[in-house]
Structure formats: structure tokens, C-alpha cells
Protein backbone atom coordinates (compact mmCIF):
# COMPACT_ATOMS: atom_id res chain seq x y z
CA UNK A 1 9.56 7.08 -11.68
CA UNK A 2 13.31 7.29 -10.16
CA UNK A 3 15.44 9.06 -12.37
CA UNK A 4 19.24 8.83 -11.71
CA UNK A 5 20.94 12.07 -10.79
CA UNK A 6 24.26 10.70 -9.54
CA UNK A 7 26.32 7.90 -9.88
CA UNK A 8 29.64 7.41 -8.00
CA UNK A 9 31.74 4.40 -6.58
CA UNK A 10 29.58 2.36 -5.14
CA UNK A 11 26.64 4.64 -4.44
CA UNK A 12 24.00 6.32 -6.94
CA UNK A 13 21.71 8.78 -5.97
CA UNK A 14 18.33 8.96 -7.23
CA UNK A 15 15.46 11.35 -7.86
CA UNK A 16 12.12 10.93 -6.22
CA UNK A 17 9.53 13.86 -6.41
CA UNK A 18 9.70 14.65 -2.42
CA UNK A 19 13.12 12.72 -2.03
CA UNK A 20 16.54 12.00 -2.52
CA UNK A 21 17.14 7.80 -2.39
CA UNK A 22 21.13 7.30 -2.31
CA UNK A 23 21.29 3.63 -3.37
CA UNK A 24 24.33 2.13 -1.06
CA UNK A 25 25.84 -0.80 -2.96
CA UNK A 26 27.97 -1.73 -0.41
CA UNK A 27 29.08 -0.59 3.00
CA UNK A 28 31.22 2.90 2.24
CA UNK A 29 35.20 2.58 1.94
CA UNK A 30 36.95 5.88 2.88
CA UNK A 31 37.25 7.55 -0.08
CA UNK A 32 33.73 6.72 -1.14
CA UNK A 33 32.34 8.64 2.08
CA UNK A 34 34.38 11.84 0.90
CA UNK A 35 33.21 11.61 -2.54
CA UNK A 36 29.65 11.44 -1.74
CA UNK A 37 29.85 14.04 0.37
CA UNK A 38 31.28 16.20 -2.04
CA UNK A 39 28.46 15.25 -4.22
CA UNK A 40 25.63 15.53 -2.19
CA UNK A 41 27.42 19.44 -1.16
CA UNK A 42 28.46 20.50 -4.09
CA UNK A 43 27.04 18.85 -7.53
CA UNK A 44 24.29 21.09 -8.75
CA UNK A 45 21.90 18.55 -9.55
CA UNK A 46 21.71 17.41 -5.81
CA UNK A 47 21.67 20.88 -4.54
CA UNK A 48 18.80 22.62 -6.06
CA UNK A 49 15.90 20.64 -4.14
CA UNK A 50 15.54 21.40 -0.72
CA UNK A 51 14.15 17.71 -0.02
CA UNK A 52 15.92 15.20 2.23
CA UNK A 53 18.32 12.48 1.27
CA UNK A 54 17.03 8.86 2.58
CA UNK A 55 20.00 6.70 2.35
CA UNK A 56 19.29 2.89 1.34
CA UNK A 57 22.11 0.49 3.65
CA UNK A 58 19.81 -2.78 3.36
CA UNK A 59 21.96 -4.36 1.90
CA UNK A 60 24.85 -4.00 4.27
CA UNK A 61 25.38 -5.64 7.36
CA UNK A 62 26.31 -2.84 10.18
CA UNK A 63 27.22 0.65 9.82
CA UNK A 64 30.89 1.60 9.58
CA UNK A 65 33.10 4.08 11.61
CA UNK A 66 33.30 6.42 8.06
CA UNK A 67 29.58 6.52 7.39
CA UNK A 68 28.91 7.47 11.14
CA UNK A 69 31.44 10.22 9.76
CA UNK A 70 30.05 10.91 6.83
CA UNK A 71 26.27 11.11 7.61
CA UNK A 72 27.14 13.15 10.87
CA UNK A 73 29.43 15.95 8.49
CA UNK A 74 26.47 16.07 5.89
CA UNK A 75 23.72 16.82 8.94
CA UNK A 76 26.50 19.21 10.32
CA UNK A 77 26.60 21.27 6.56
CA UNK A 78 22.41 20.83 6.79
CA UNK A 79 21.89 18.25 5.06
CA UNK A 80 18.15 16.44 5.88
CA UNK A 81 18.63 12.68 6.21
CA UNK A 82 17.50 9.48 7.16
CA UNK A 83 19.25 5.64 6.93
CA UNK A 84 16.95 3.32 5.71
CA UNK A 85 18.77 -0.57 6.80
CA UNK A 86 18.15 -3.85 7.96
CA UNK A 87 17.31 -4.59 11.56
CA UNK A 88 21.26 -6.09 11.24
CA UNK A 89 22.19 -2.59 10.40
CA UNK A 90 19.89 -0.25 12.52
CA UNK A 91 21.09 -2.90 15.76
CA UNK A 92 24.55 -1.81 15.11
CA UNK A 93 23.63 1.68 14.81
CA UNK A 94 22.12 1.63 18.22
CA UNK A 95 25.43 -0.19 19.36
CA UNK A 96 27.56 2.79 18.05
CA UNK A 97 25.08 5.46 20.06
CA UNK A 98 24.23 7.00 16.79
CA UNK A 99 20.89 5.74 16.70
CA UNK A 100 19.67 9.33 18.59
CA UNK A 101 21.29 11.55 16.15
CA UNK A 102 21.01 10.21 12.72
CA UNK A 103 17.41 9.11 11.86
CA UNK A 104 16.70 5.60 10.93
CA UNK A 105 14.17 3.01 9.47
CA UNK A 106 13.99 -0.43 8.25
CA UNK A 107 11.05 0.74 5.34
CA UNK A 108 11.12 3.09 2.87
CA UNK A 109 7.84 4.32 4.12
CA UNK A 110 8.64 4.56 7.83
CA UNK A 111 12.06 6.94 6.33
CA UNK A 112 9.52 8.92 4.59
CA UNK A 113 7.08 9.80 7.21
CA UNK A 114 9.99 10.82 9.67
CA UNK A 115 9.95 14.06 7.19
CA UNK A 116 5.92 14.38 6.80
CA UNK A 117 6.14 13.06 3.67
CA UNK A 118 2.93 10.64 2.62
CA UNK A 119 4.63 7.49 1.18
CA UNK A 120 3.02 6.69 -1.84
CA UNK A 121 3.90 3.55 -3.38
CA UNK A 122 3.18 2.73 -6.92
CA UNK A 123 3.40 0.52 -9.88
CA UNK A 124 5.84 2.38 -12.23
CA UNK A 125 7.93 1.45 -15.97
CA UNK A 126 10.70 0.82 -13.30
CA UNK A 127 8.84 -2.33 -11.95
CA UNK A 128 7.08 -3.46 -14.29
CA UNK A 129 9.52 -3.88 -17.27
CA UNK A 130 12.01 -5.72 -15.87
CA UNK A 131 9.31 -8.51 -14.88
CA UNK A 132 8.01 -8.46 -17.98
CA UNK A 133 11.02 -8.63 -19.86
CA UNK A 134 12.12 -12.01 -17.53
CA UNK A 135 8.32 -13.51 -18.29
CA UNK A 136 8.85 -12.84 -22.10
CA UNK A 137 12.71 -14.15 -22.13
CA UNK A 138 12.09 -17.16 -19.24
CA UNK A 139 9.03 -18.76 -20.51
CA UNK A 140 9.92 -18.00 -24.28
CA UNK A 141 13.51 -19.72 -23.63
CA UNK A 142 11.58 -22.64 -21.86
CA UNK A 143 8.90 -23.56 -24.87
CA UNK A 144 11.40 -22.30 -27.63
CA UNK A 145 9.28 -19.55 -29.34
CA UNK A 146 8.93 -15.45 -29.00
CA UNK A 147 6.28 -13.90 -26.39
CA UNK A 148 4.49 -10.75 -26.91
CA UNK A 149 2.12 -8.78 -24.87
CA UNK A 150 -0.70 -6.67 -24.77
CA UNK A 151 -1.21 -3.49 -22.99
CA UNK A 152 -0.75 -3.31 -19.17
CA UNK A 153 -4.37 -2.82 -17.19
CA UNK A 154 -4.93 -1.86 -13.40
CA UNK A 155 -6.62 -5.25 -11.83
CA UNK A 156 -10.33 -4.49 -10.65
CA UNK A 157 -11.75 -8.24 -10.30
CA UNK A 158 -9.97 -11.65 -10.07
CA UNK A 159 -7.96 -12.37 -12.90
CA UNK A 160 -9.42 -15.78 -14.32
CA UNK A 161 -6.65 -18.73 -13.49
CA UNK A 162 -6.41 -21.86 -11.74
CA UNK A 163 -2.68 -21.82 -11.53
CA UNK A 164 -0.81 -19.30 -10.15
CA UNK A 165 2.97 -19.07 -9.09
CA UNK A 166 3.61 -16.68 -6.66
CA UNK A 167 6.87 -15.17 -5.17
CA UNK A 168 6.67 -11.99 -2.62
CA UNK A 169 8.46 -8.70 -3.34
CA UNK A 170 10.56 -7.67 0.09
CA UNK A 171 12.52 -4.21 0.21
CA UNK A 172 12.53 -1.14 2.23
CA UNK A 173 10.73 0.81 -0.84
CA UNK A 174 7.74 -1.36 -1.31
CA UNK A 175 5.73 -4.57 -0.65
CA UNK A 176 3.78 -6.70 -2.57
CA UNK A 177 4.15 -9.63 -5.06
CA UNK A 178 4.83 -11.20 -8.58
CA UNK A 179 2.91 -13.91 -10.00
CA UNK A 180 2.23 -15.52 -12.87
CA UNK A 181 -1.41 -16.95 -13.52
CA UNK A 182 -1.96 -19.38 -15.84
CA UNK A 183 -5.37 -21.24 -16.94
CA UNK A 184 -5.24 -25.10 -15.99
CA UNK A 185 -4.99 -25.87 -20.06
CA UNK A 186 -2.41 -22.83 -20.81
CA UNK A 187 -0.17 -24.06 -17.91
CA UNK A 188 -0.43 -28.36 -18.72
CA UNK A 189 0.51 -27.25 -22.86
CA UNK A 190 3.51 -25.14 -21.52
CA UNK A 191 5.00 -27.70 -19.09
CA UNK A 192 4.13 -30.51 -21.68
CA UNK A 193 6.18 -28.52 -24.40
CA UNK A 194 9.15 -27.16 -22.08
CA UNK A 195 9.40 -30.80 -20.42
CA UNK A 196 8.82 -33.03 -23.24
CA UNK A 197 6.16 -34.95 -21.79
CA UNK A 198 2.38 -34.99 -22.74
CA UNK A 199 0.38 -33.79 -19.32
CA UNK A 200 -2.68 -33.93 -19.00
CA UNK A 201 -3.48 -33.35 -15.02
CA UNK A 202 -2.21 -31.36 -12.85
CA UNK A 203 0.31 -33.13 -10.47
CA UNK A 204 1.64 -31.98 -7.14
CA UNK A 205 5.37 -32.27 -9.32
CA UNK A 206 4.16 -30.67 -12.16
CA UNK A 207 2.20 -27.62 -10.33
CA UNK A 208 6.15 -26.83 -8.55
CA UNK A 209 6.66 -26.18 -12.31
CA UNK A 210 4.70 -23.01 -11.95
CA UNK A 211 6.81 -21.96 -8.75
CA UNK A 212 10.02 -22.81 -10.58
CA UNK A 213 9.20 -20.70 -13.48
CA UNK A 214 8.08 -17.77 -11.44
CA UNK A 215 11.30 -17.96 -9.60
CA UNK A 216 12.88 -17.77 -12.62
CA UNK A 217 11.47 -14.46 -13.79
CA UNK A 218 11.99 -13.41 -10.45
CA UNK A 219 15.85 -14.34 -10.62
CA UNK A 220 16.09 -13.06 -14.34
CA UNK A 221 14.57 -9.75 -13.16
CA UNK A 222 15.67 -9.16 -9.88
CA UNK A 223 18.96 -7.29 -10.86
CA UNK A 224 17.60 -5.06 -13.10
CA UNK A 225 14.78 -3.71 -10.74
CA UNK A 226 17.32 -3.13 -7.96
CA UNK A 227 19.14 -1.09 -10.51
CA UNK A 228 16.28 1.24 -10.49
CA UNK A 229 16.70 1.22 -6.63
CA UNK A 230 14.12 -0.99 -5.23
CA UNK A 231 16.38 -3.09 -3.45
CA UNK A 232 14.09 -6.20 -4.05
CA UNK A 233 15.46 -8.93 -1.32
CA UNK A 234 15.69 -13.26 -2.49
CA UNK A 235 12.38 -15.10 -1.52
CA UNK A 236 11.01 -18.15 -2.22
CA UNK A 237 8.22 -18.62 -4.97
CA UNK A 238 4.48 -20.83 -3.76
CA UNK A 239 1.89 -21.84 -5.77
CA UNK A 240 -1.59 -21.10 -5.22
CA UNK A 241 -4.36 -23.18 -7.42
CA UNK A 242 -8.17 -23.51 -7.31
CA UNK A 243 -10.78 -21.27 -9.87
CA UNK A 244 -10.05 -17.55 -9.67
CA UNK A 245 -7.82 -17.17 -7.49
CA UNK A 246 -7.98 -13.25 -7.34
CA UNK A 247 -4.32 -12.63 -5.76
CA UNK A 248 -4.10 -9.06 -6.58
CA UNK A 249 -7.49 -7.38 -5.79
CA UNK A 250 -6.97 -6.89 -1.80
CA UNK A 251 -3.61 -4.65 -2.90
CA UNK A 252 -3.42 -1.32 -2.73
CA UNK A 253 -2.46 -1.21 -6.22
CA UNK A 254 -2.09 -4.05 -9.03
CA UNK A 255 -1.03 -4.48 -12.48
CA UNK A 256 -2.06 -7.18 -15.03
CA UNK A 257 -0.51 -7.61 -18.54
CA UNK A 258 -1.74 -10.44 -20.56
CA UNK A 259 1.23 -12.54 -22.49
CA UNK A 260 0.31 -14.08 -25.24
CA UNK A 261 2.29 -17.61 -26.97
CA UNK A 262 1.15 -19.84 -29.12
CA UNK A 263 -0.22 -22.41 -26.76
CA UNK A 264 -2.45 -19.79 -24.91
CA UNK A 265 -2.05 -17.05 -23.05
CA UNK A 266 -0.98 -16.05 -19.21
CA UNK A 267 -1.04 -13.14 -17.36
CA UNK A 268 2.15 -11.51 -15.21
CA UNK A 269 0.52 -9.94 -12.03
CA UNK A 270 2.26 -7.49 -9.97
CA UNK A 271 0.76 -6.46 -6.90
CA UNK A 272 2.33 -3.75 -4.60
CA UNK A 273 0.56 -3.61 -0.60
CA UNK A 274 2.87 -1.02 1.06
């Protein structure tokens, strides 16, 4: 789990076991270059592991005159790093002639193995909460009434659904998936109730439904996982329907927790590849 060492205008740094991840919120003004380099030189807490620092620009567009500056005085006082950005970003670092000098990626586990390290992705608190917590306030919001679910269990075999909304998970630390998988009776009572309507089929409108909803958990949740410095990107939700559909057991890892409401019950799936 990434625990948060450092937090400074526009920039936190956080603590991986092999790693530093300095979460760039936006492309660096000035002063914001000289105070992380400060930090990253002089604050105890960021000085005591000899591990690199892997710094996370996907969400900026092209690198800036002051964090050519700033990454090149940090690997001038020995500082180990790497620039993890878009393919935006990493073209403009090749345009600058930087590209040789400071080390770059456009994954998380590309940045990792420049310094030997084995990337090891993984389904952690830091993922799976804030999902959870958009399944149980989304869904409860839409059919008026208070989730609760059980315990969270690593997926072995095909979870049993015939409804499943699906929306992919795209950032430089992982890869993967959310969905929500619902039995054909489960899903028809909770669009019936959260649309007013009495279904008793499923429709090519009323199976969007499932896509809408798991876009909203995905847009409820979004924020608070990139908090935790996943930089999760906006993609589109798909369904996916048929008799065990059994999303999640080619993944590397994946995590099922069963959510319970009063019409039946569903089960959030998170699925992480890379």
C-alpha cells in the first residue's frame, strides 16, 4: 500500500517498498520545482531510503523548461530518477534533447524495470475501497436503500452472472478492469426499482443500464483512487452478457466482493493484468 510521505504544492510524494512515486498534479510552476527539490534533498523522510524517485507527469501535456531544470539539479545532487508520462509528454521530452539524460516511460512498470526492480502489481485497500465505496453509494442512491458487503475473496473460477458492466482501468501504475456482475433477476429488480418500470427481459436499452451504472461507480470513485496515486485515466464502460461470463480469471490478479441489497445480491470485480 502507498503511504504518503510528502505533500507540497501541487506534487505529493509517495512511499512504495522499492520506490519513491512523486504524484505531479500539474505541470511544475517555478517555485514548485524549488520546493520539491528542497524536499526530495533535504526532508528526512525522503532521504533515508536509498531507492529511486519515479516521477508520475501523465497527466500533463509536455515537459516544461523548470522541470528539465529541476530533474537535471536532483540527478546532479544524486538523486535516482525516472519520468513516467504520456506519449504527449515523453514526445516533447525527446523534442527538448532530454530524452538521453533523464530516464523515461509511459508505464509504471517499464519506470520500474529501468532500476531492476520486478514490478509487482497488486490489488491493495487503496483500490479496492474507493470502488466499493462508489458501488455501495451509486447503486444504493439509485434503488433508495443502504448496501452492505461481505468479505473481499481472490477470484479462482467464473463468478456466476449473466450481466456484467465493464469499464477498463488505464494508468501508468497498473492495468486491468472494474465491473460489476449482476445475475439476470438481480439486475431486471434493480433497473425495475431505480427506473420505475416493471422489467421483465432484458432489452438492448435496459442492458446500457448496467454500463451506465458501472460508469457511475467508476466516476464516483475515480478521484479518490488517483488520490492514492494511481492516476486512473476516463474510459468508457461495455457490457458483456451471456451465463458465466468469467471476466476476471485470465488476470494476473482479481478481487471479488459480494454486495448484498434487498433485491439480491451483485458482485464488484476488480481485475488488475499489468
Amino acid at each position: 500500500m502507498a503511504i504518503e510521505a510528502f505533500k507540497g504544492e501541487g506534487f505529493i510524494v509517495l512511499e512504495w517498498p522499492e520506490f519513491w512515486l512523486v504524484r505531479m498534479e500539474d505541470n511544475f510552476g517555478t517555485k514548485t520545482a524549488a520546493d520539491l527539490e528542497t524536499a526530495l534533498t533535504t526532508d528526512p523522510k525522503l532521504t533515508g531510503k536509498n531507492v529511486p524517485f519515479i516521477f508520475n507527469a501523465i497527466t500533463c501535456e509536455r515537459i516544461l523548461p523548470q522541470e528539465i531544470r529541476s530533474f537535471l539539479s536532483l540527478k546532479k545532487k544524486g538523486i535516482n530518477l525516472a519520468v513516467v508520462g504520456s506519449s504527449a509528454y515523453v514526445q516533447s521530452m525527446k523534442e527538448s534533447g532530454v530524452e538521453n539524460i533523464i530516464p523515461y516511460a509511459t508505464s509504471m512498470k517499464t519506470a520500474t524495470t529501468l532500476f531492476g526492480i520486478r514490478y509487482k502489481p497488486k490489488v491493495d485497500a487503496d483500490l479496492i475501497n474507493p470502488f466499493l465505496e462508489g458501488s455501495i453509494k451509486v447503486i444504493g442512491s439509485q434503488i433508495g436503500e443502504s448496501l452492505t458487503a461481505d468479505k473481499a475473496f481472490l477470484i479462482k473460477e467464473p463468478v456466476p452472472s449473466e450481466l456484467v458492466g465493464i469499464i477498463p482501468l488505464v494508468s501508468p501504475i497498473i492495468s486491468g478492469m472494474i465491473a460489476l456482475e449482476f445475475t439476470k433477476e438481480t439486475f431486471l429488480k434493480i433497473a425495475s426499482k431505480a427506473n420505475g418500470a416493471n422489467y421483465t427481459e432484458l432489452t438492448p436499452e435496459i442492458e446500457l443500464y448496467a454500463a451506465e451504472l458501472t460508469n457511475m461507480v467508476y466516476g464516483s470513485s475515480r478521484m479518490k483512487v488517483n488520490e492514492n496515486g494511481y492516476s486512473l485515466q476516463q474510459t468508457l464502460p461495455n457490457i458483456l452478457k451471456g451465463g458465466n461470463m468469467g471476466v476476471a480469471t485470465a488476470a494476473r490478479i482479481a478481487i471479488g466482493v459480494p454486495i448484498k441489497t434487498s433485491l439480491g445480491g451483485f458482485t464488484l470485480t476488480i481485475r488488475i493484468d499489468t
